[in-house]
Protein backbone atom coordinates (compact mmCIF):
# COMPACT_ATOMS: atom_id res chain seq x y z
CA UNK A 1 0.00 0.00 0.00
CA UNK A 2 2.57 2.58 0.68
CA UNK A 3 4.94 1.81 -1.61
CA UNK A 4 2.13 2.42 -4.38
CA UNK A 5 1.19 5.27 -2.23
CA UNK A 6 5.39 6.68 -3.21
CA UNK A 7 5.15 5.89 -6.67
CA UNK A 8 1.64 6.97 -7.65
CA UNK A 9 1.47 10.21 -5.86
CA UNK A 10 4.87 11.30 -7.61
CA UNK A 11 3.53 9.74 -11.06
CA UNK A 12 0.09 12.09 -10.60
CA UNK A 13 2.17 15.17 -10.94
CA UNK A 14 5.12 13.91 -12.86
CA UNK A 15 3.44 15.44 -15.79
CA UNK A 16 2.07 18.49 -14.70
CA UNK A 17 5.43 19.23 -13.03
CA UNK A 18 6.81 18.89 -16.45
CA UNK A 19 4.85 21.08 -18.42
CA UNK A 20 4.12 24.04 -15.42
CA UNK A 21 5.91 27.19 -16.64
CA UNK A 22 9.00 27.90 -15.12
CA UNK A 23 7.32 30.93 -13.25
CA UNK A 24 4.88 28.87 -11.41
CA UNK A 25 7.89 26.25 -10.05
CA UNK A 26 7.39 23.89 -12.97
CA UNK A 27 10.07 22.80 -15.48
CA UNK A 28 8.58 24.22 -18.64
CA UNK A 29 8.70 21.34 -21.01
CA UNK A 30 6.33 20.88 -23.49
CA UNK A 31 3.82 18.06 -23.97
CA UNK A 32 5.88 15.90 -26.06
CA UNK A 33 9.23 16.34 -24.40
CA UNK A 34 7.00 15.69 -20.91
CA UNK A 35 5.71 12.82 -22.63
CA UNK A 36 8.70 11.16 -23.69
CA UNK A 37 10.10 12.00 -20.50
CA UNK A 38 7.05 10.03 -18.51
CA UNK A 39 7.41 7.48 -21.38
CA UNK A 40 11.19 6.37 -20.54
CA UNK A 41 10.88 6.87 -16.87
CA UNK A 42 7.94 4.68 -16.84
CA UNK A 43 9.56 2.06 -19.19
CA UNK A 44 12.81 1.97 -16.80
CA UNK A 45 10.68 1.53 -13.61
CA UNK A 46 9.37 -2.37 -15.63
CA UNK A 47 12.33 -2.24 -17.81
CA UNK A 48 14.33 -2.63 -14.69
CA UNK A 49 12.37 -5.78 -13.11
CA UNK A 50 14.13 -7.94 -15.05
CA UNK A 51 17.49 -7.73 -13.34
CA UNK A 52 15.69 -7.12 -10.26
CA UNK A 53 14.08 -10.77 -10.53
CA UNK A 54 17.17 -12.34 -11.39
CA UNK A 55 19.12 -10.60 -8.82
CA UNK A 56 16.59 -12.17 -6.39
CA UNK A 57 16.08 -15.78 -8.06
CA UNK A 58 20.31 -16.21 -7.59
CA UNK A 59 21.24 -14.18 -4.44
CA UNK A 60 19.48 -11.86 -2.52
CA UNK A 61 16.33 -13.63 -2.52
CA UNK A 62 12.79 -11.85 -2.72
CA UNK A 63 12.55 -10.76 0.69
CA UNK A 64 16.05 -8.59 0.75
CA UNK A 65 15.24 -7.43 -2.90
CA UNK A 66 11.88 -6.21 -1.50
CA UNK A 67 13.89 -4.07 1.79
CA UNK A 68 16.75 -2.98 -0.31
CA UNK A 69 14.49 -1.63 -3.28
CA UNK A 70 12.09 0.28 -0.95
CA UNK A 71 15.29 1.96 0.81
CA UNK A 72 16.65 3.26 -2.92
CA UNK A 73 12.81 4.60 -4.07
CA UNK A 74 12.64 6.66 -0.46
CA UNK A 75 16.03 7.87 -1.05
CA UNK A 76 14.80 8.75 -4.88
CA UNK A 77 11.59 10.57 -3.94
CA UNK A 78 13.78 12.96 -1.85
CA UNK A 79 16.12 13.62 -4.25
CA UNK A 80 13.01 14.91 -5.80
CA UNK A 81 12.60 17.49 -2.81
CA UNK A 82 15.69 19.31 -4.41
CA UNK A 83 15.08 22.14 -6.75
CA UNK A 84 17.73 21.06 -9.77
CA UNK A 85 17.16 19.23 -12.63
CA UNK A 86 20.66 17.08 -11.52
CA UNK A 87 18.52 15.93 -8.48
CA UNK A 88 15.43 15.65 -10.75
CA UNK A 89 17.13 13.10 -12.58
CA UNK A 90 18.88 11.64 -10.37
CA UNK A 91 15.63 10.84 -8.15
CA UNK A 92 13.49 9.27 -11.20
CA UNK A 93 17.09 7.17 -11.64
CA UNK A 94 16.92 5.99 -7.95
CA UNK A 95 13.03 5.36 -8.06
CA UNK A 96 13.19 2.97 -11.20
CA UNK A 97 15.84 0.90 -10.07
CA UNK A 98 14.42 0.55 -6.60
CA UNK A 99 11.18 -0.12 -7.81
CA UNK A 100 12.82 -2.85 -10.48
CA UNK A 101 14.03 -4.59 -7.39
CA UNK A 102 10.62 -4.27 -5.39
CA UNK A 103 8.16 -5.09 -8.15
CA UNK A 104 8.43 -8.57 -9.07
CA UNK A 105 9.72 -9.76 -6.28
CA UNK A 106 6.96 -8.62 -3.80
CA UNK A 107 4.75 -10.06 -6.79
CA UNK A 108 6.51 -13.40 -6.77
CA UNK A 109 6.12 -13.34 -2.59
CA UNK A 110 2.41 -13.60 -3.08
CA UNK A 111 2.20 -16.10 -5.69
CA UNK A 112 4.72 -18.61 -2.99
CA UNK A 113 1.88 -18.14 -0.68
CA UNK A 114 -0.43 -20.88 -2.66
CA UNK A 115 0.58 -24.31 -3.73
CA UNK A 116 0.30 -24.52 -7.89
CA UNK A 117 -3.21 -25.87 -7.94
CA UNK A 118 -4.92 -23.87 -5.63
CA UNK A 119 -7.90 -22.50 -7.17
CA UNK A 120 -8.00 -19.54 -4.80
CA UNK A 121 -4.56 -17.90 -6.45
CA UNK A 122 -5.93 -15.83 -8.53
CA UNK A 123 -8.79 -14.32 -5.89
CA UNK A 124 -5.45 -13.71 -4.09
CA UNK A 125 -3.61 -11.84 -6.65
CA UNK A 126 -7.22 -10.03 -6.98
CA UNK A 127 -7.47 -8.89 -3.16
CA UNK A 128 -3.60 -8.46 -3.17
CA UNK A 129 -4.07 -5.73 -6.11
CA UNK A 130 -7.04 -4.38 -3.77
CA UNK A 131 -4.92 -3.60 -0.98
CA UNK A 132 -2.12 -1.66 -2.66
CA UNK A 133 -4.54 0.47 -4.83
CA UNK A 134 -5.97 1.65 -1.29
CA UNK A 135 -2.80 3.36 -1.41
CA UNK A 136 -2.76 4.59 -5.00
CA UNK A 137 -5.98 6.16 -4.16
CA UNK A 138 -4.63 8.19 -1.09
CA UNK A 139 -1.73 9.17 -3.23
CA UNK A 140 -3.76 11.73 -5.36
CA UNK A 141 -5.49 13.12 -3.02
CA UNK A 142 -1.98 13.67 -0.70
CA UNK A 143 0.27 14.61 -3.02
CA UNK A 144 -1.77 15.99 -5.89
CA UNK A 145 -3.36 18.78 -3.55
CA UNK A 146 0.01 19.75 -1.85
CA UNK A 147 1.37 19.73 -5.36
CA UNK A 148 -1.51 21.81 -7.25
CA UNK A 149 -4.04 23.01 -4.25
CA UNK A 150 -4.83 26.64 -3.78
CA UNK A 151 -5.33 26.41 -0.62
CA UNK A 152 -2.20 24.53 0.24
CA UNK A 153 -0.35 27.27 -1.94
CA UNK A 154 -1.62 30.34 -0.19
CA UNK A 155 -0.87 28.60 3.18
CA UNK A 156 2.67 28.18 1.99
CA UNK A 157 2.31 32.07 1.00
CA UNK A 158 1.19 32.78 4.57
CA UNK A 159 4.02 31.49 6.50
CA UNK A 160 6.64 32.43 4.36
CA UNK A 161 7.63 30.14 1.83
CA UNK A 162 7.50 30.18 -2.25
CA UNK A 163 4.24 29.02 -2.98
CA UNK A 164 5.70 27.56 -6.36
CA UNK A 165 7.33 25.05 -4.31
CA UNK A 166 4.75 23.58 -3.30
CA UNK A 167 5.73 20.67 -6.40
CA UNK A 168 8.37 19.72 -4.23
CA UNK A 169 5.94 18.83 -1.20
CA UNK A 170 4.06 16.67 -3.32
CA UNK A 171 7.29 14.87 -4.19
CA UNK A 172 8.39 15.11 -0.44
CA UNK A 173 5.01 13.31 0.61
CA UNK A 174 5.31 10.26 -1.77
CA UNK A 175 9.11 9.98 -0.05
CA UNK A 176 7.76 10.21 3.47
CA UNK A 177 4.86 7.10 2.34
CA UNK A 178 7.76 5.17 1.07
CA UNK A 179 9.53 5.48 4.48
CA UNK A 180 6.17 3.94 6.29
CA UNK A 181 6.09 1.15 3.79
CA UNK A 182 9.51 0.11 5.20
CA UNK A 183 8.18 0.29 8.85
CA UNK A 184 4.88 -1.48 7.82
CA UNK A 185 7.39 -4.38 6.13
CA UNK A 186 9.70 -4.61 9.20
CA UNK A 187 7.55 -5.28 11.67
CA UNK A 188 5.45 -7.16 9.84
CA UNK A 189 8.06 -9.60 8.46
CA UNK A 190 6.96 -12.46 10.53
CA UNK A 191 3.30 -13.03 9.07
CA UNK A 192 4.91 -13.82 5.80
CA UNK A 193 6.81 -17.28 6.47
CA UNK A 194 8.93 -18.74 4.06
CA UNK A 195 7.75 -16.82 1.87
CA UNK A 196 10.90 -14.90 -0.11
CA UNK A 197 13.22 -16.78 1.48
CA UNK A 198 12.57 -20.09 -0.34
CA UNK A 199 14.99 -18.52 -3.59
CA UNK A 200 17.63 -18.37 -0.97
CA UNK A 201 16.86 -22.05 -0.14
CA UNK A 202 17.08 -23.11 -3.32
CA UNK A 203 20.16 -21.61 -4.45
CA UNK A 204 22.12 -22.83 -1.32
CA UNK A 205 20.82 -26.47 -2.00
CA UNK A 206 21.76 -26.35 -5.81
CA UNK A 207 25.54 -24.95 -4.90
CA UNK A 208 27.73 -26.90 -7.85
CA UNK A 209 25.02 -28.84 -9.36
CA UNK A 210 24.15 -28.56 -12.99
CA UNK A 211 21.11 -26.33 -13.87
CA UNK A 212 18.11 -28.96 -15.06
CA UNK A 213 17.12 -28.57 -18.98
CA UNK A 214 14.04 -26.98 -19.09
CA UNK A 215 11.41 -29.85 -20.32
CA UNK A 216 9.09 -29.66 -23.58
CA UNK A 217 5.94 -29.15 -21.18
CA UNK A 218 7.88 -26.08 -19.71
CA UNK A 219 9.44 -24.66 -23.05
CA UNK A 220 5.49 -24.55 -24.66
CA UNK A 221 3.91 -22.83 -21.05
CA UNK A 222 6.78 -20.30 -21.66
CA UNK A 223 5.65 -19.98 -25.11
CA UNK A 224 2.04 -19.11 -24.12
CA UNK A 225 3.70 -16.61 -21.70
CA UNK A 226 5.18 -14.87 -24.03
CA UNK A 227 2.68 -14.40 -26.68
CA UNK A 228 0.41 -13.25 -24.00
CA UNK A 229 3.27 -10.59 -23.04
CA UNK A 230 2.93 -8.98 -26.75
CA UNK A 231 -0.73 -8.30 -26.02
CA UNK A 232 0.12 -7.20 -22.37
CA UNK A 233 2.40 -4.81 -24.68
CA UNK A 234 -1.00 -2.64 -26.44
CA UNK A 235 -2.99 -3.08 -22.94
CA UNK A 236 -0.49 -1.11 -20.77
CA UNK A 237 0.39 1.40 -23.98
CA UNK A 238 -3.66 2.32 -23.51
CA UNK A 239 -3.68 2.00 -19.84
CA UNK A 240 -0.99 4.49 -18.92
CA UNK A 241 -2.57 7.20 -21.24
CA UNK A 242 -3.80 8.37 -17.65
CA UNK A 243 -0.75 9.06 -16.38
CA UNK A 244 0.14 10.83 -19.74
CA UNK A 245 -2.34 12.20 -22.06
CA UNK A 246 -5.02 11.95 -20.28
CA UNK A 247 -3.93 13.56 -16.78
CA UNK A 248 -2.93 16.66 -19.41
CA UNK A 249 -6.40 16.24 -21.25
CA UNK A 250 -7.77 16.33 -17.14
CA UNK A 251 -5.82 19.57 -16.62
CA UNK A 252 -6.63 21.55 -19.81
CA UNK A 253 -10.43 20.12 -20.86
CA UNK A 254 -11.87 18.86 -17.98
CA UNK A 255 -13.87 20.98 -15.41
CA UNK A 256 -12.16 20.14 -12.51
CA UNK A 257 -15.60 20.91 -9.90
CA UNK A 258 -18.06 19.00 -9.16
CA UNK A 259 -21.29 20.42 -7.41
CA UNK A 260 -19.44 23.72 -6.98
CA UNK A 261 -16.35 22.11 -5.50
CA UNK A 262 -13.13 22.76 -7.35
CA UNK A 263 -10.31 20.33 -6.90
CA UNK A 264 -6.88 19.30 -8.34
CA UNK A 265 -6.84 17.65 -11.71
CA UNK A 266 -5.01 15.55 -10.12
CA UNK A 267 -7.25 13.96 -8.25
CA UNK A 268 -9.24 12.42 -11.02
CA UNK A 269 -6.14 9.63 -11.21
CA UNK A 270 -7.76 8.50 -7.76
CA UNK A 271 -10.60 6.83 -9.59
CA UNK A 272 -8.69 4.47 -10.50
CA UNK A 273 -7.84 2.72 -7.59
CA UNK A 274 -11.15 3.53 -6.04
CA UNK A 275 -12.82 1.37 -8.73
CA UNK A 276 -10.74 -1.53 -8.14
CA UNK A 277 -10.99 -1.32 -4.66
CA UNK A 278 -14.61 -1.62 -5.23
CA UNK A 279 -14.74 -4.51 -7.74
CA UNK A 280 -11.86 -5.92 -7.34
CA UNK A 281 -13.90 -8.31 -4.29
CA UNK A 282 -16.18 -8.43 -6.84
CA UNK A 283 -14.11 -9.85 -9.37
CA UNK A 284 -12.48 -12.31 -6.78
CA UNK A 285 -15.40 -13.81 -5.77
CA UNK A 286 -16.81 -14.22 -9.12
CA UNK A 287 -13.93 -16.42 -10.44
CA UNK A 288 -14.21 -18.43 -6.68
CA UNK A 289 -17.67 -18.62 -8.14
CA UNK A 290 -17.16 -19.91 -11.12
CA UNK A 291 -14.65 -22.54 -10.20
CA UNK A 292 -13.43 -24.51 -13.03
CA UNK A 293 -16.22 -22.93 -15.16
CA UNK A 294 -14.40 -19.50 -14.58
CA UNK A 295 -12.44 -18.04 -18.57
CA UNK A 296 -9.17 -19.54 -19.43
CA UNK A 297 -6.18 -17.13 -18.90
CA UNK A 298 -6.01 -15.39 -22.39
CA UNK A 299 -9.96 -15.07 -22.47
CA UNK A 300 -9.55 -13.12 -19.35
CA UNK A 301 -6.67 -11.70 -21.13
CA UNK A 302 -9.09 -10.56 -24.25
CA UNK A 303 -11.82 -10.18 -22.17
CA UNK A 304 -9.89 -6.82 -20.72
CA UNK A 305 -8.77 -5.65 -23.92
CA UNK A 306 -11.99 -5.14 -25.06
CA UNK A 307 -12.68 -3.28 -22.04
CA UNK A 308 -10.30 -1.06 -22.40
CA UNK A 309 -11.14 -0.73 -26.06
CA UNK A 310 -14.65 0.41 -24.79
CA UNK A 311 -13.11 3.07 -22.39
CA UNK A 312 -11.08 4.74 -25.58
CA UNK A 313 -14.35 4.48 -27.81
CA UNK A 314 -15.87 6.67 -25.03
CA UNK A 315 -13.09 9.02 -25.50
CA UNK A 316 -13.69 9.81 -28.74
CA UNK A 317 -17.57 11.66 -28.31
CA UNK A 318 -15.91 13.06 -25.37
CA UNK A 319 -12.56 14.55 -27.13
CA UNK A 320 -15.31 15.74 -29.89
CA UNK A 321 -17.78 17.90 -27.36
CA UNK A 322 -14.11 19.93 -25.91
CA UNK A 323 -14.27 21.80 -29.45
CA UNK A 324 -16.79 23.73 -27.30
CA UNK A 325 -15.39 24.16 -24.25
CA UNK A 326 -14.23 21.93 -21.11
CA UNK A 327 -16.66 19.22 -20.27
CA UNK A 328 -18.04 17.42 -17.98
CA UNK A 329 -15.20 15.16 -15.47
CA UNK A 330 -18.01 12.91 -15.74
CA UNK A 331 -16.50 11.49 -18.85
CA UNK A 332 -13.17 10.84 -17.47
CA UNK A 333 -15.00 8.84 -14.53
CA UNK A 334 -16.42 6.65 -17.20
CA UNK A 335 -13.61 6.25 -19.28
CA UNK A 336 -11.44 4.90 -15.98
CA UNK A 337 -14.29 2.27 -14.68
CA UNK A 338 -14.09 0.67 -18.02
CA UNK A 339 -10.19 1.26 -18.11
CA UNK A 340 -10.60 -1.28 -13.96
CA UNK A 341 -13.08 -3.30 -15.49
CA UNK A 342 -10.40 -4.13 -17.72
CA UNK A 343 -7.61 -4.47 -15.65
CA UNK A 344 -9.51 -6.65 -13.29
CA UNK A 345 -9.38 -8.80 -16.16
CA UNK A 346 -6.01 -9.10 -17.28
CA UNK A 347 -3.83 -7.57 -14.51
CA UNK A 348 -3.98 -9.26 -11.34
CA UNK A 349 -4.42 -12.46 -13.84
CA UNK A 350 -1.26 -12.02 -15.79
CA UNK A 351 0.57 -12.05 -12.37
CA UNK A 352 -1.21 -14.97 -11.29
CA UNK A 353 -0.60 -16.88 -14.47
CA UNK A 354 3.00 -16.25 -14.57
CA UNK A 355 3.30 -17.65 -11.26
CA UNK A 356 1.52 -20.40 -11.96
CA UNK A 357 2.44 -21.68 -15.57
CA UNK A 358 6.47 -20.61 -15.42
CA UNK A 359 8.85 -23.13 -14.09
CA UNK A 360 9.45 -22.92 -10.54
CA UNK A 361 13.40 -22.08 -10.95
CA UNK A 362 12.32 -19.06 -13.63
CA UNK A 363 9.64 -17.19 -11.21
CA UNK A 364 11.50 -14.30 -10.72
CA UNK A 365 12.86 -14.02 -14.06
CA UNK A 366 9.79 -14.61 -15.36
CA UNK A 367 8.12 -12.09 -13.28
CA UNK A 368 10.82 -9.58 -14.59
CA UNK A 369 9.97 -10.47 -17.78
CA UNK A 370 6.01 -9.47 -17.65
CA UNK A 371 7.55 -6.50 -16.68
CA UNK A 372 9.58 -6.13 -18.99
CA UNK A 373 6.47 -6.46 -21.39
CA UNK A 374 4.70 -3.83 -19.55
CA UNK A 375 7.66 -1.40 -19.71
CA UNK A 376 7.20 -1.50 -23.67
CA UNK A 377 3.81 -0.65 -23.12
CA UNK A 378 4.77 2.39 -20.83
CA UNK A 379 7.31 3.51 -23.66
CA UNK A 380 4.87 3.63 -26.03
CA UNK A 381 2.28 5.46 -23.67
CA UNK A 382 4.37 8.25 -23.49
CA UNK A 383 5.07 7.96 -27.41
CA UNK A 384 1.34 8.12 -28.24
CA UNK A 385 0.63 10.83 -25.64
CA UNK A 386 3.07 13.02 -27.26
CA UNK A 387 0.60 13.12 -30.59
CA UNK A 388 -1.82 14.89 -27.29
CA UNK A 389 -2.78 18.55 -28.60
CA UNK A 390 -5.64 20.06 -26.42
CA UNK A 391 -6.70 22.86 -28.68
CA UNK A 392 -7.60 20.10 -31.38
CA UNK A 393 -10.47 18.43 -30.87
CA UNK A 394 -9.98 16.59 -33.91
CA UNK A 395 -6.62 15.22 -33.42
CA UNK A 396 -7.70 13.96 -29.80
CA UNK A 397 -10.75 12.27 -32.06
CA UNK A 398 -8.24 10.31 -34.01
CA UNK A 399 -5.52 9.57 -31.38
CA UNK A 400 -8.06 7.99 -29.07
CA UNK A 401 -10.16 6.63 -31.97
CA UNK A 402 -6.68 5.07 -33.21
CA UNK A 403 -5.85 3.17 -29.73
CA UNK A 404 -9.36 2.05 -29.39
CA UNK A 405 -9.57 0.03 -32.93
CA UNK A 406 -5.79 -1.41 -32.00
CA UNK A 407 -7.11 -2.59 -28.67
CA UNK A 408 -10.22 -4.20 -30.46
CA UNK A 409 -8.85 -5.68 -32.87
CA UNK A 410 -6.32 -7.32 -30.53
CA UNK A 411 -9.00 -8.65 -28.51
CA UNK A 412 -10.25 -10.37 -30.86
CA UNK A 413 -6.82 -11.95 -32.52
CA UNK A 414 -6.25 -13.00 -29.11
CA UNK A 415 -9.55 -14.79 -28.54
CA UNK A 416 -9.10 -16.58 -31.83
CA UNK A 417 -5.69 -17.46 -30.36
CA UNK A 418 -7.17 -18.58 -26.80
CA UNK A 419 -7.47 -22.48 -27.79
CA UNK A 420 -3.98 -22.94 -29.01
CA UNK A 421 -2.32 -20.90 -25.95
CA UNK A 422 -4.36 -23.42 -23.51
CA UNK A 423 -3.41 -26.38 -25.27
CA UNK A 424 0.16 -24.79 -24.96
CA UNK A 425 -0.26 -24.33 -21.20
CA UNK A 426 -1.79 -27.16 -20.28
CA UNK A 427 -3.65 -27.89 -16.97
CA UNK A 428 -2.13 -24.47 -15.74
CA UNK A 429 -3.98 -22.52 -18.13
């Protein structure tokens, strides 16, 4: 929870920070040099998870990985709290490696909770992704109003300081969240078993004898893995528009008040996490429901790209009406439930699957991989987003109407896929 607290309050006014004038404490980029930026930062924080499970799988083992990441993101977010674009770099640097050690790992330490047929694996992975979004939604609302609130601002004003800092308190906030993570994991250390420790285990017991060849069975469930990682690819390069082009589009088109209240832009990227802490139970208990009658892997898979195709169709009618003026928030609301609904579907599902279907020895690397796949899909975010123009309500039409037909059409290739990728993975699937 608090280390998604860190990392999504600093991503909710990454971009803003970016593109803020100079004069008003921001670092005057424009949208697509912010959008690259956000694009490659993003990218390294996956990118990274692939030497971070490895490092893990062969010596530190998950639960060291998991303390000595969350010590090098807190130290990160600080470097934040320094006005220079040296320490500005330096900080995003510290945050993606840190985070490439922490994010697969504390993913792997979940799935080595359940034994490889237990059917309730992937209502864990759902409740697991309900609990840390409790903290993406606090993030927001924390860092985004210190960041971008008036009120904040002219408090600053009142006792002294430059209200155009007030960027820097956002960024100090997510820092201070990553610290209580660390507490929260300390003393807490003891509920989790073996768990992360077993790598450790392993290695020691397999000191100076010869790796085992990976088996036909294993070389095809690593095949399915990896096809499903291309379409995990277009999913996450649609999903992180929010972080992109959409929290600009939230900033510059959206009417940020709601029954006379104004608020942050910011704050929209808390409905997000809200919804899955809603249906995320939801979702949980419907697969427990379903029991062996519950979709295959890659129909869940397809079944939240087409979701998410459905939340950019929205966009279009909606990046359409802003030729007249800012609309509704409304819009954006209903563009991120379908964006959960979704994620519900494939997320929490791809982590399951990969702990389930890749060979025991290859969790970590395999974990690394996925994110590997998702950091493409980040990269390419921050690619598209940089086609964002607000004053052009027809280029909006045809960048959202673009990823929308990608995403559908992908569905569907991957549902005509879904027989041959269970065959490939077997019982697992």
């Amino acid at each position: 929870m608090w280390e998604r607290f860190s990392y999504y309050g600093m991503r909710a006014i990454l971009v803003l920070y970016c593109v803020a004038p100079l004069a008003q404490g921001g670092l005057g980029f424009d949208t697509q040099g912010a959008a690259s930026l956000y694009g490659t930062y993003t990218m390294a924080v996956y990118l990274l998870s692939v030497p971070g499970g490895l490092v893990a799988d062969r010596w530190l083992g998950a639960r060291r990985a998991v303390l000595l990441g969350g010590v090098i993101i807190a130290a990160g977010q600080f470097c934040l709290v320094v006005r220079s674009m040296e320490a500005f770099y330096l900080g995003l640097s510290m945050i993606a490696l840190g985070t490439g050690l922490l994010k697969p790992n504390i993913s792997a330490m979940v799935g080595s909770l359940y034994g490889a047929d237990d059917p309730r694996r992937d209502s864990g992975f759902s409740l697991f992704y309900m609990g840390i979004n409790v903290g993406a939604v606090m993030a927001p609302l924390v860092c985004g109003y210190l960041a971008e609130g008036p009120g904040f601002k002219s408090w600053l004003g009142s006792m002294g300081f430059d209200p155009a800092g007030s960027w820097q308190w956002g960024f100090g906030a997510a820092g201070v969240g990553m610290v209580a993570g660390l507490v929260v994991f300390l003393l807490r250390r003891a509920t989790l078993e073996g768990a992360g420790l077993r790598a450790e285990k392993k290695a020691a017991a397999a000191a100076g004898e010869p790796a085992a060849a990976l088996t036909a069975g294993e070389w095809k469930r690593l095949a399915a893995i990896s096809i499903l990682f291309v379409f995990t690819i277009c999913f996450w390069a649609a999903y992180e528009q929010k972080g992109a082009s959409l929290n600009l589009f939230a900033k510059q088109l959206v009417r940020t008040e709601l029954l006379g209240f104004q608020f942050p832009a910011s704050w929209l990227q808390s409905l997000t996490p809200f919804y899955v802490i809603v249906l995320a139970p939801v979702f949980a208990r419907m697969w427990i429901g379903l029991g062996d009658r519950q979709p295959s892997s890659p129909a869940k898979f397809a079944l939240g790209l087409a979701a998410i195709g459905g939340a950019f169709c929205l966009l279009v009618p909606a990046s359409s009406l802003t030729a007249s003026g800012k609309i509704s928030p409304l819009w954006l609301a209903g563009v991120y439930l379908l964006d959960v609904v979704g994620e519900l579907c494939l997320s929490p599902v791809g982590l399951s699957t990969v702990t389930k279907v890749a060979p025991a020895r290859l969790v970590g690397l395999m974990m690394g991989a996925w994110f590997f796949a998702t950091s493409l899909g980040n990269k390419l975010a921050g690619y598209l987003s940089g086609f964002f123009v607000a004053n052009d309500a027809g280029v909006l039409v045809r960048l959202y109407g673009g990823i929308a037909a990608g995403l559908l059409v992908s569905a569907l290739l991957l549902a005509l896929l879904t027989p041959t990728l269970k065959k490939l993975m077997g019982a697992r699937g």
